[in-house]
Every structure is written in C-alpha cells, then in structure tokens.
Protein backbone atom coordinates (compact mmCIF):
# COMPACT_ATOMS: atom_id res chain seq x y z
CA UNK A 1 -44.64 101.24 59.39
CA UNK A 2 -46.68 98.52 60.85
CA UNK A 3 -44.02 97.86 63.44
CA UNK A 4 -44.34 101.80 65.01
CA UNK A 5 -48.57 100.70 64.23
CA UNK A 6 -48.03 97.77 66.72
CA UNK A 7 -46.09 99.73 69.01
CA UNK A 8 -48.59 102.76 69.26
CA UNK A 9 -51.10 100.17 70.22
CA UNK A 10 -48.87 98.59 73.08
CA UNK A 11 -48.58 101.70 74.34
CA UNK A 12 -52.50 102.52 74.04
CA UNK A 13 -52.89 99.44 75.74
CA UNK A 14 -50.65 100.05 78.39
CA UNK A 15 -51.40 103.67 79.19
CA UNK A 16 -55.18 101.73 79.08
CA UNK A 17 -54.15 99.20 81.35
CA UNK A 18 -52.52 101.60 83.40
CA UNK A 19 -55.61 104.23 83.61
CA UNK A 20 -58.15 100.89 84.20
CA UNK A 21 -55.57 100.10 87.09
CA UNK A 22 -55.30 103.74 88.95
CA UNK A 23 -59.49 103.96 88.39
CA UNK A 24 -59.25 100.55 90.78
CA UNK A 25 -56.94 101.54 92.83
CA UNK A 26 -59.12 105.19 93.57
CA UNK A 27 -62.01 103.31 93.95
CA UNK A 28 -60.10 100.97 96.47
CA UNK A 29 -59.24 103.80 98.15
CA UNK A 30 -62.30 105.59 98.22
CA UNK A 31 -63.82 102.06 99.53
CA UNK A 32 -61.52 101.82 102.12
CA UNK A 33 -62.22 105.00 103.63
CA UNK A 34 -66.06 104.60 103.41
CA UNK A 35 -65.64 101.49 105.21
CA UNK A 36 -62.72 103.33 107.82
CA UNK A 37 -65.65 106.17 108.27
CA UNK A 38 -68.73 103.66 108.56
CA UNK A 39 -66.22 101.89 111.15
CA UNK A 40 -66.11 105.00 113.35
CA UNK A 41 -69.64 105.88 112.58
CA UNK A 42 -70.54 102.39 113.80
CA UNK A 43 -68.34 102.87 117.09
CA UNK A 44 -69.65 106.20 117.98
CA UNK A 45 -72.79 105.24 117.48
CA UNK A 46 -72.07 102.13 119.92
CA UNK A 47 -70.55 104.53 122.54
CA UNK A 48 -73.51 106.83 122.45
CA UNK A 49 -75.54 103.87 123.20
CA UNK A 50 -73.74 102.73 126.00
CA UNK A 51 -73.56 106.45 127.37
CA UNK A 52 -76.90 106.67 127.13
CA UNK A 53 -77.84 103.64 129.06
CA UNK A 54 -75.15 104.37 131.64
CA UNK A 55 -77.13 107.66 131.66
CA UNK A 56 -80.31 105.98 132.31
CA UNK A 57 -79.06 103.31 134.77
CA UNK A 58 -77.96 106.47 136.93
CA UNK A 59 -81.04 108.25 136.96
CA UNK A 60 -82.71 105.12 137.53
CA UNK A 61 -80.78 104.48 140.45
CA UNK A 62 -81.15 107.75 141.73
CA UNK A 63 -84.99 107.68 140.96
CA UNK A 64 -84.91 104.65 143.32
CA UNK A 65 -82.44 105.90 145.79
CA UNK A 66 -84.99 109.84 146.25
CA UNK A 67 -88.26 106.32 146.62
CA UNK A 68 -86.27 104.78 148.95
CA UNK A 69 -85.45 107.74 151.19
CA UNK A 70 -89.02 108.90 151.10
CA UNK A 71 -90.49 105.53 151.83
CA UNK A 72 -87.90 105.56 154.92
CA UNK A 73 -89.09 109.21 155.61
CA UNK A 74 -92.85 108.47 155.97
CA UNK A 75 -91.99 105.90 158.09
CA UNK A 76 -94.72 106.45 160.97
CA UNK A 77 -91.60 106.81 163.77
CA UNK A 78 -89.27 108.55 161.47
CA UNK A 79 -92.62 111.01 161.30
CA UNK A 80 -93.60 111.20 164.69
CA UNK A 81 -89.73 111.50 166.38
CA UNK A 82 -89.08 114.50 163.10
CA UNK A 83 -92.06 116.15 163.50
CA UNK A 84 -91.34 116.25 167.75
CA UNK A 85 -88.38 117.94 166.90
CA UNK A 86 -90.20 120.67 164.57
CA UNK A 87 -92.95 121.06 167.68
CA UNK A 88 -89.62 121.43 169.71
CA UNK A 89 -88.30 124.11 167.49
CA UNK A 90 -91.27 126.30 166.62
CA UNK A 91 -91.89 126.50 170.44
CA UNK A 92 -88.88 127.49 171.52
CA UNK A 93 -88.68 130.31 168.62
CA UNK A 94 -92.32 131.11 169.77
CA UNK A 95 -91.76 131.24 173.35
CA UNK A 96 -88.30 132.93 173.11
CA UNK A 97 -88.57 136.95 171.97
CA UNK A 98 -91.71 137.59 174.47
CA UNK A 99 -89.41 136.48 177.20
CA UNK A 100 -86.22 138.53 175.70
CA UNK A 101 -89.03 141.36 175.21
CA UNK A 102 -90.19 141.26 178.86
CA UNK A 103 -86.98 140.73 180.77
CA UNK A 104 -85.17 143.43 178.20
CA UNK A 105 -88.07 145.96 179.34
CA UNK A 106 -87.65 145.72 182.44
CA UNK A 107 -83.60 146.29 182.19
CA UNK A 108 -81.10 145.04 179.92
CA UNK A 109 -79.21 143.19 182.38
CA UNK A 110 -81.52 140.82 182.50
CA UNK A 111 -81.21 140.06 179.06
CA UNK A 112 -78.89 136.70 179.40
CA UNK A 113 -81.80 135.53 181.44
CA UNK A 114 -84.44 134.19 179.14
CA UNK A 115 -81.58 132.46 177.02
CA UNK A 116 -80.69 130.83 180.67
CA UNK A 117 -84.19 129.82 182.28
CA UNK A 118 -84.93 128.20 177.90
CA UNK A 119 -81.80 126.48 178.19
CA UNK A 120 -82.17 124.85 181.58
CA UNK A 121 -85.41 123.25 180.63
CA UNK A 122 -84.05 122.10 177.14
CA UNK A 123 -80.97 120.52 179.61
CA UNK A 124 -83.08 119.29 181.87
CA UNK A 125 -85.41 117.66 178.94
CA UNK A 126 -82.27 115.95 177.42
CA UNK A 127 -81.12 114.97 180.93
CA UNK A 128 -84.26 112.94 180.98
CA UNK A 129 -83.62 111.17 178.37
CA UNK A 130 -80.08 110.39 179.10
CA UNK A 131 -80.96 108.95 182.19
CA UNK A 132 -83.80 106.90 180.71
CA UNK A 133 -80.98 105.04 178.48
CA UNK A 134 -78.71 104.59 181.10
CA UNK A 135 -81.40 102.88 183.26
CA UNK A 136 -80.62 105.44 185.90
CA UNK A 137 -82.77 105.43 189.25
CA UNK A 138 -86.29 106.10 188.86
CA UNK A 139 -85.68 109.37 191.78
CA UNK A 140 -83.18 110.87 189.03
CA UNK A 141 -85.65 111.03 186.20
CA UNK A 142 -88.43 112.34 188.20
CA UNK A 143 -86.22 114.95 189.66
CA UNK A 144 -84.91 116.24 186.20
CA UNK A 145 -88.73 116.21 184.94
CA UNK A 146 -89.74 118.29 188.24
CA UNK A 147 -87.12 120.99 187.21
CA UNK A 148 -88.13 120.85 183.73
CA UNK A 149 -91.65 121.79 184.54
CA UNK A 150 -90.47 124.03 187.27
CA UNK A 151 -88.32 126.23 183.92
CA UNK A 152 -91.42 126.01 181.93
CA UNK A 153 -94.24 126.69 184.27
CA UNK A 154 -92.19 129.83 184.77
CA UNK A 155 -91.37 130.66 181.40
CA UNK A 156 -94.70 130.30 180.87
CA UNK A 157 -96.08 132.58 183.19
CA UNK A 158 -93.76 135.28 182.13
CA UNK A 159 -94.68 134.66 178.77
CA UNK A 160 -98.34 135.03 179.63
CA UNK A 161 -97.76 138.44 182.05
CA UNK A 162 -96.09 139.76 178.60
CA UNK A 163 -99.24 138.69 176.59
CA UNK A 164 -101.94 139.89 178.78
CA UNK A 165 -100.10 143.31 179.00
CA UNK A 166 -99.53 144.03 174.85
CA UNK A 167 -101.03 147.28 174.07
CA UNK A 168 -103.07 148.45 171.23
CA UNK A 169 -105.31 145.00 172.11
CA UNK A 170 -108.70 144.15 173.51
CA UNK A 171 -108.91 142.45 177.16
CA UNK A 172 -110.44 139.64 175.02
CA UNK A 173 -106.84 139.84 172.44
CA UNK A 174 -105.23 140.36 175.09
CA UNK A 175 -105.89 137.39 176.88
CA UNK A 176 -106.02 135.10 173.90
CA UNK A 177 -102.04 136.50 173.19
CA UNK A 178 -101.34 135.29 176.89
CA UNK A 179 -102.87 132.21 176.96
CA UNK A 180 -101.12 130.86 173.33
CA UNK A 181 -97.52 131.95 174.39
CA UNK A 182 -97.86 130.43 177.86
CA UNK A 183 -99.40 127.31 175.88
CA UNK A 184 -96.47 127.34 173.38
CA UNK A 185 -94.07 127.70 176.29
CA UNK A 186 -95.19 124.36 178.17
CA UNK A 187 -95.90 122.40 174.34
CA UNK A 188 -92.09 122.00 173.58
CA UNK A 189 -91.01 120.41 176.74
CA UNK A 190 -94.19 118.70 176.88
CA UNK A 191 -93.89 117.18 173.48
CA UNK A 192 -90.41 116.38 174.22
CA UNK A 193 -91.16 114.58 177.03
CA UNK A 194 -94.47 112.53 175.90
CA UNK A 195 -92.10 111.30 172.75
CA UNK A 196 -89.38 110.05 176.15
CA UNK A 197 -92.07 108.21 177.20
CA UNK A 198 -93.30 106.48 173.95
CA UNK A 199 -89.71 105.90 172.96
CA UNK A 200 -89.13 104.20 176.56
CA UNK A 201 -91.99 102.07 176.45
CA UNK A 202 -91.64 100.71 173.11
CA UNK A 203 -88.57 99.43 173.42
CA UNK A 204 -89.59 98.27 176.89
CA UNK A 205 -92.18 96.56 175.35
CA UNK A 206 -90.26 94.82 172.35
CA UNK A 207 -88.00 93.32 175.17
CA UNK A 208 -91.04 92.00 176.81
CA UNK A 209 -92.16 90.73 174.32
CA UNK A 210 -89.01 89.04 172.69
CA UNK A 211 -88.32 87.18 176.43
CA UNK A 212 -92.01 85.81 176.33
CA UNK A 213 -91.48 84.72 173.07
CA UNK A 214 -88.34 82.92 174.10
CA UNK A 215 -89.60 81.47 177.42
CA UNK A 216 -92.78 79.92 175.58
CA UNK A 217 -90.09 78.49 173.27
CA UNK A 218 -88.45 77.02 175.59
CA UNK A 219 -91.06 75.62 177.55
CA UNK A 220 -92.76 73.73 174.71
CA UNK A 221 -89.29 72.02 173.39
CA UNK A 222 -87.57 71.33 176.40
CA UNK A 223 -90.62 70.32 178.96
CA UNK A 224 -88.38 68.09 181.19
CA UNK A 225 -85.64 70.39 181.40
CA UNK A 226 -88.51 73.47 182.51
CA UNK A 227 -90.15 71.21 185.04
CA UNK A 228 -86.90 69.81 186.64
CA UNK A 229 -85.29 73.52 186.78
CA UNK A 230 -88.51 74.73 188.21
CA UNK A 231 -88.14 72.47 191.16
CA UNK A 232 -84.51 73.44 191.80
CA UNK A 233 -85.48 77.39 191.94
CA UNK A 234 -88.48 76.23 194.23
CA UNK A 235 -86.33 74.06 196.10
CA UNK A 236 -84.04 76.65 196.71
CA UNK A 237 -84.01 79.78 199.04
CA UNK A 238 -85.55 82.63 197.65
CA UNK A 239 -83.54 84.22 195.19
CA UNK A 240 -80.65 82.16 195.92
CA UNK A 241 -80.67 80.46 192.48
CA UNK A 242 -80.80 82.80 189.04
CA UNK A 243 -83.54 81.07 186.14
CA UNK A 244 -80.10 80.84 184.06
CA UNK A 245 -78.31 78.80 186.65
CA UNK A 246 -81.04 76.44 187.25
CA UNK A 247 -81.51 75.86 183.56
CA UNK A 248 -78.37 74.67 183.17
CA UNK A 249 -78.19 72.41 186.08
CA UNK A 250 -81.67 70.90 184.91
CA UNK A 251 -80.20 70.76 181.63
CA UNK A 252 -77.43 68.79 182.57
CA UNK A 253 -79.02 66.30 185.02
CA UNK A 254 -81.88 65.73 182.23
CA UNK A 255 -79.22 65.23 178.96
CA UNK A 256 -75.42 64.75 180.65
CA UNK A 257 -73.76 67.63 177.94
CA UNK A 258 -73.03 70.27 180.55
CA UNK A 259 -73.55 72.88 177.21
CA UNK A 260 -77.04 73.61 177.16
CA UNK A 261 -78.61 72.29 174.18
CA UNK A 262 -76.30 69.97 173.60
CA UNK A 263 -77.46 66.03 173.93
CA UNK A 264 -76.06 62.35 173.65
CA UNK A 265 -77.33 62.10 169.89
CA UNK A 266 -75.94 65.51 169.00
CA UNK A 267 -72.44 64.89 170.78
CA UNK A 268 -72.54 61.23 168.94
CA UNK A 269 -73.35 63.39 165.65
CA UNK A 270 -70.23 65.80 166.42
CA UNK A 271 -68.17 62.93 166.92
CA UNK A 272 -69.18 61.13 163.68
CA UNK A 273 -69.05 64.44 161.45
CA UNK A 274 -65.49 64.91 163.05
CA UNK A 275 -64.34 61.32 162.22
CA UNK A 276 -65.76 61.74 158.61
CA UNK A 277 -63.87 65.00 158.10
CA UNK A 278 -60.92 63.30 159.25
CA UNK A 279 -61.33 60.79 156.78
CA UNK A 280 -62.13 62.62 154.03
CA UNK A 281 -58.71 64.76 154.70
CA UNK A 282 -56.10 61.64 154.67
CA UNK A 283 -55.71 59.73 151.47
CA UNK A 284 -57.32 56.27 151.55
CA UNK A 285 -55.42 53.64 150.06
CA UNK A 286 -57.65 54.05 146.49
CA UNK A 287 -56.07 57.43 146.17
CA UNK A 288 -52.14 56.56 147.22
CA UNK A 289 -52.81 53.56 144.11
CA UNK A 290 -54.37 56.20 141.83
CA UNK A 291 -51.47 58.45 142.55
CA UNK A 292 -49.15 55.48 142.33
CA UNK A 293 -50.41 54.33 138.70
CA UNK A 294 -50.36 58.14 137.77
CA UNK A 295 -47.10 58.47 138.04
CA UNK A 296 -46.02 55.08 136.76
CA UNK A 297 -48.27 56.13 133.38
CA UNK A 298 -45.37 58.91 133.21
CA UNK A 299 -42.44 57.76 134.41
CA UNK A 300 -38.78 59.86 135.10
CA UNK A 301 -36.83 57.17 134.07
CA UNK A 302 -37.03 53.67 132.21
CA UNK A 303 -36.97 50.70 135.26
CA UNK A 304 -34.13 48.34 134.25
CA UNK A 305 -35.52 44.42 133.03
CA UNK A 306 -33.13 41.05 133.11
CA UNK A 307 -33.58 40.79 128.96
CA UNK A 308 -33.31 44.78 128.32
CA UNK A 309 -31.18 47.58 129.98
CA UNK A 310 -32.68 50.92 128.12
CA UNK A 311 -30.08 53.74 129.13
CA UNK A 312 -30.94 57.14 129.89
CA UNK A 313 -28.81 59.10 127.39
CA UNK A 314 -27.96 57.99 123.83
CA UNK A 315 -24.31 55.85 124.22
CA UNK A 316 -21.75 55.88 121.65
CA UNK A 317 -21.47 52.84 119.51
CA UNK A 318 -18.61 50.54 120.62
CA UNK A 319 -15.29 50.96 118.52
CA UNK A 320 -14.42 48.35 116.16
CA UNK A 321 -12.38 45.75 117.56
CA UNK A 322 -10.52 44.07 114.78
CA UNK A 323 -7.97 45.49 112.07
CA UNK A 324 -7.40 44.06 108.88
CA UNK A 325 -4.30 41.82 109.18
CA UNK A 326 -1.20 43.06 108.00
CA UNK A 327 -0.41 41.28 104.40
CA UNK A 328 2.83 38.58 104.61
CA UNK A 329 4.52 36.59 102.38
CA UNK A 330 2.43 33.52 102.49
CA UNK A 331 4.36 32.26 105.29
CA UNK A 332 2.81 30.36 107.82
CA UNK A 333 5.47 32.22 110.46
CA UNK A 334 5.56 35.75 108.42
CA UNK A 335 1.82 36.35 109.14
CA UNK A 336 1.68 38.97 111.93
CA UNK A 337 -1.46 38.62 114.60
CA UNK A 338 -4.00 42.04 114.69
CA UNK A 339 -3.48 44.62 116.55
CA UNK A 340 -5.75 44.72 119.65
CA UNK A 341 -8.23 47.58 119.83
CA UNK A 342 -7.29 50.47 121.84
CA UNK A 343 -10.63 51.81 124.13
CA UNK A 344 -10.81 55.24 125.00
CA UNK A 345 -13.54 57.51 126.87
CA UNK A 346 -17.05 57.16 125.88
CA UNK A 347 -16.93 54.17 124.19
CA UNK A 348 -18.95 51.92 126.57
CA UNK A 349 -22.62 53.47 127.66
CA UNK A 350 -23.30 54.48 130.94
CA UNK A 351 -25.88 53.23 132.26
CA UNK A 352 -28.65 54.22 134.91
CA UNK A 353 -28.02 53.63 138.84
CA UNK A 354 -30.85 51.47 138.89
CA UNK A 355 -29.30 49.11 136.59
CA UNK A 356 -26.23 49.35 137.70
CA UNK A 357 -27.84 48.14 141.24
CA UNK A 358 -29.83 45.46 139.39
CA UNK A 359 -26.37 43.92 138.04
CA UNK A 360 -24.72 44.15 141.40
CA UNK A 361 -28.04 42.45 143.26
CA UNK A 362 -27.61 39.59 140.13
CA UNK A 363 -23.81 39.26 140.70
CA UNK A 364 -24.22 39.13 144.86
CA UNK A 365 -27.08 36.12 143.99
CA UNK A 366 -24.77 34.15 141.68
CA UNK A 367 -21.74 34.19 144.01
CA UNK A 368 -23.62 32.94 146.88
CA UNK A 369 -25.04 30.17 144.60
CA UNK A 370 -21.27 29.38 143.54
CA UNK A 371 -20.31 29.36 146.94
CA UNK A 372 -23.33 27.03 148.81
C-alpha cells in the first residue's frame, strides 16, 4: 500500500513537473512572439520615419527648387526680355482682327493679306536681330529696320482708317479707337526693336569693359614690356603691326621666353619642378636598400653557410650502414666480414642549387691551392 502511495505521488509530481514545464514553455512562446511583434513594430516604425524624412527632404528640395526659379524669374533681364515678348504678343493680337476686319470688308481675297504685311514686319524684326549677332554690315541692319517701319507705319494706318470709321461711336470715340490701334500697331515692333538695341549695347559694353580691364592690367605689371611694344607699333607703318604682334616681340626682347609671360626665373622654376618630379619618380638608393632588406626579412629560400647547409625539403635519414656480424665458431678464420650497405633512391638529401654551387666554388678553390 505505501508502495502504490509513493507511486501516486511520482506521478503527481511528474504530471506537476510536466504542467510547471508546458506553463514555461507557453509563456516562452508567448514572449517570443511579443518580442517577434515589438521587432516589426520597431522596424515599421523606423521605416515610417525614414519615409517621412525622405518625404520632407523632397518637398524641401522642391520648396527650394519653385525659390530658385522665381529668384531667376525676377531677375531684372529675365523681366524686361519676358515681358518684351508679352508687349510683342498682345500687340500683334491687338493689331491683327482690325486689319483682317478691314481688308475682309473690302473683299475676301484680300484676306491672306493682313497675315502677310504682320508677318513681314515680325521677319524683318527678327532679321534685325540676326544680323546684329552676326556682326553683319551696319547698311543691312538699317535696311531691315527701314522695312520694318515701312510694314508697321502701314499697318498702322490701316488700323487707324478702320478705327476712325467704327460705327455706333462719337467723332471723339472714334478717334480715340484709331489712334490706340495705330499706337498698338507701331508698340510691338517698336518694343522689339528698343530691347535689340539694349541687348546690343550691353554686351557691347561688357566687352568694353572686360578689354579695359585687361589692358590696365597689363600696363601696370608689365610696364617695360608696354613701353617697348609701344615704340615698335609707333615705329612701324600705320597699321602694319597688330597690338598682339608687338606685344610679343616686346615681350621677347624684354624677358628672352618667346611665350609671353613666360621669364628666366619661371623657365629656371619649370626646369627645377621637372628635375624634382623626375626624382621623386626613380627609386633613390634608400628605397632599392629598403626594398633589399624587405625582402631579405622574408626570404624564398635559406642562403647556404660553410658550417650549415639547411635543405629545402625534409631528406630522408641515411640507411644504416652496418649489420650485425654473422655468429662463427670462435675461429679467428670462421668469422665472416659485414655485409656492406646497399643505397637506394632517396637516401641522401638533395640539396638546394645554391649549395650545390657553394660546394663546387669550395672544390674549384681547393684544387687550385693543390695545384700552385
């Protein structure tokens, strides 16, 4: 009875032990996915973060790009050269339908005209400006301005004919609505024109100024080499000799170097700065003994001495040269002498070239030290 006693308790124990052990093994589990779903948790909340700043990085950049694109659009020639064009535009659309009205009153095959007499003063305008950049003759750009003024002063007058003769207006409305579209007519190509001008001028200007700035350079560093090519343009006939010419010739009478800017002192610098480079490029005898010792610190092979020959590869041992004697009858005469060892392959070391070349150098000496 007490035995099945102790037995009921080992197995109250056990299915104890066993229920104490699942509990952990829950709560592991349960632990373990907490900590798997705080883990994600933790990484989404990371990737939000960093999708939100990526966010705001782009719309900060594009906040500055929209400053940077107004600050360039308020730019006071970016203004005036956009808001010619608009002018440009708004006259031509103003100037336009009285001239289709007139010319399509009077009969409708005269309809392609006001599209024709608008677009040879817009041609004409442009042709201005082409020739301007191509430095054409000053004849060509007065000519093209001449017609231009000829298509609007006549586009113009149309324009006021069609004005002055509206009806349902006053004389006084009447001549007002005249007077604006003849004044719209001759603002586009006018404005068009005036911008030409500033457009030629300023860049006129900046190279104007630019070469003075350059000439007063050059006078104040290089005074000899101004004076001397002075005299040589004065000296010579009158337009004979180009500024540019003359420099150099005064340039290389007053410093030698036919290169302008180039002197004594800066050709001895070239030279030195050469040499050094030079220098630096070939290994100096400090780095052929560093390289030297390097590679003696980790040598391919063992160098051969006159008290030790180290082989390369481990040698097998030398066989054993005597047998035990074969056992006689006491005999002075009976005793037989050992057999002599037998050598085979492998049993003396080979040894490295280098010593091999040693022993030969040693056996040449001795034999000519034998032979004197």
């Amino acid at each position: 009875m007490s035995a099945y006693r102790e037995e009921l308790r080992a197995d109250r124990a056990a299915q104890a032990e066993q229920r104490r052990l699942d509990a952990a093994a829950a709560d592991e589990r349960r632990a373990e996915r907490e900590r798997a779903a705080d883990e994600r948790a933790a990484r989404l909340r990371e990737q939000t973060r960093a999708d939100q700043a990526a966010e705001r990085q782009v719309r900060e950049r594009r906040r500055q790009e929209r400053a940077d694109r107004r600050a360039l659009a308020l730019v006071p020639e970016r203004v005036y050269r956009t808001g010619t064009l608009a002018l440009v535009v708004a006259s031509g659309l103003a100037s336009l339908p009285a001239q289709v009205a007139h010319f399509a009153g009077i009969s409708l095959a005269l309809l392609p005209l006001p599209f024709a007499l608008e677009g040879a003063a817009w041609v004409m305008a442009a042709g201005v400006a082409y020739a301007d950049s191509r430095q054409a003759p000053v004849w060509v750009r007065w000519l093209l301005r001449v017609l231009v003024a000829g298509c609007a002063a006549f586009a113009a007058s149309v324009n006021y004919g069609y004005g002055r003769h509206l009806e349902g207006l006053s004389a006084s409305d009447a001549h007002a609505a005249g007077v604006g579209l003849a004044a719209v007519t001759l603002l586009g190509p006018l404005v068009f024109e005036i911008r030409q001008w500033v457009s030629t001028l300023t860049a006129r200007d900046e190279h104007a100024r630019a070469a003075r700035r350059h000439a007063t350079r050059r006078r104040r560093h290089h005074r000899a080499v101004h004076r001397l090519a002075a005299r040589l343009v004065s000296a010579a006939p009158h337009g004979a000799l180009p500024a540019e010419e003359a420099w150099a010739q005064a340039w290389e009478v007053v410093h030698g170097p036919c290169a302008p800017g180039m002197t004594p002192a800066l050709e001895h610098r070239a030279r030195h700065a050469a040499t050094r480079l030079a220098e630096a490029r070939t290994p100096g005898p400090d780095e052929i003994g560093r390289r030297i010792k390097a590679g003696l610190e980790r040598p391919l092979f063992v160098l051969p001495s006159a008290s030790n020959v180290v082989p390369i590869r481990a040698a097998k041992p030398q066989v054993a040269s005597q047998m035990p004697p074969v056992s006689g009858n006491g005999s002075k005469g009976s005793a037989k002498k050992s057999a002599p060892p037998r050598r085979r392959k492998g049993d003396t070391p080979t040894y490295h070239r280098a010593a091999r070349s040693a022993a030969a150098d040693t056996a040449r000496r001795n034999t000519g030290a034998k032979a004197s």
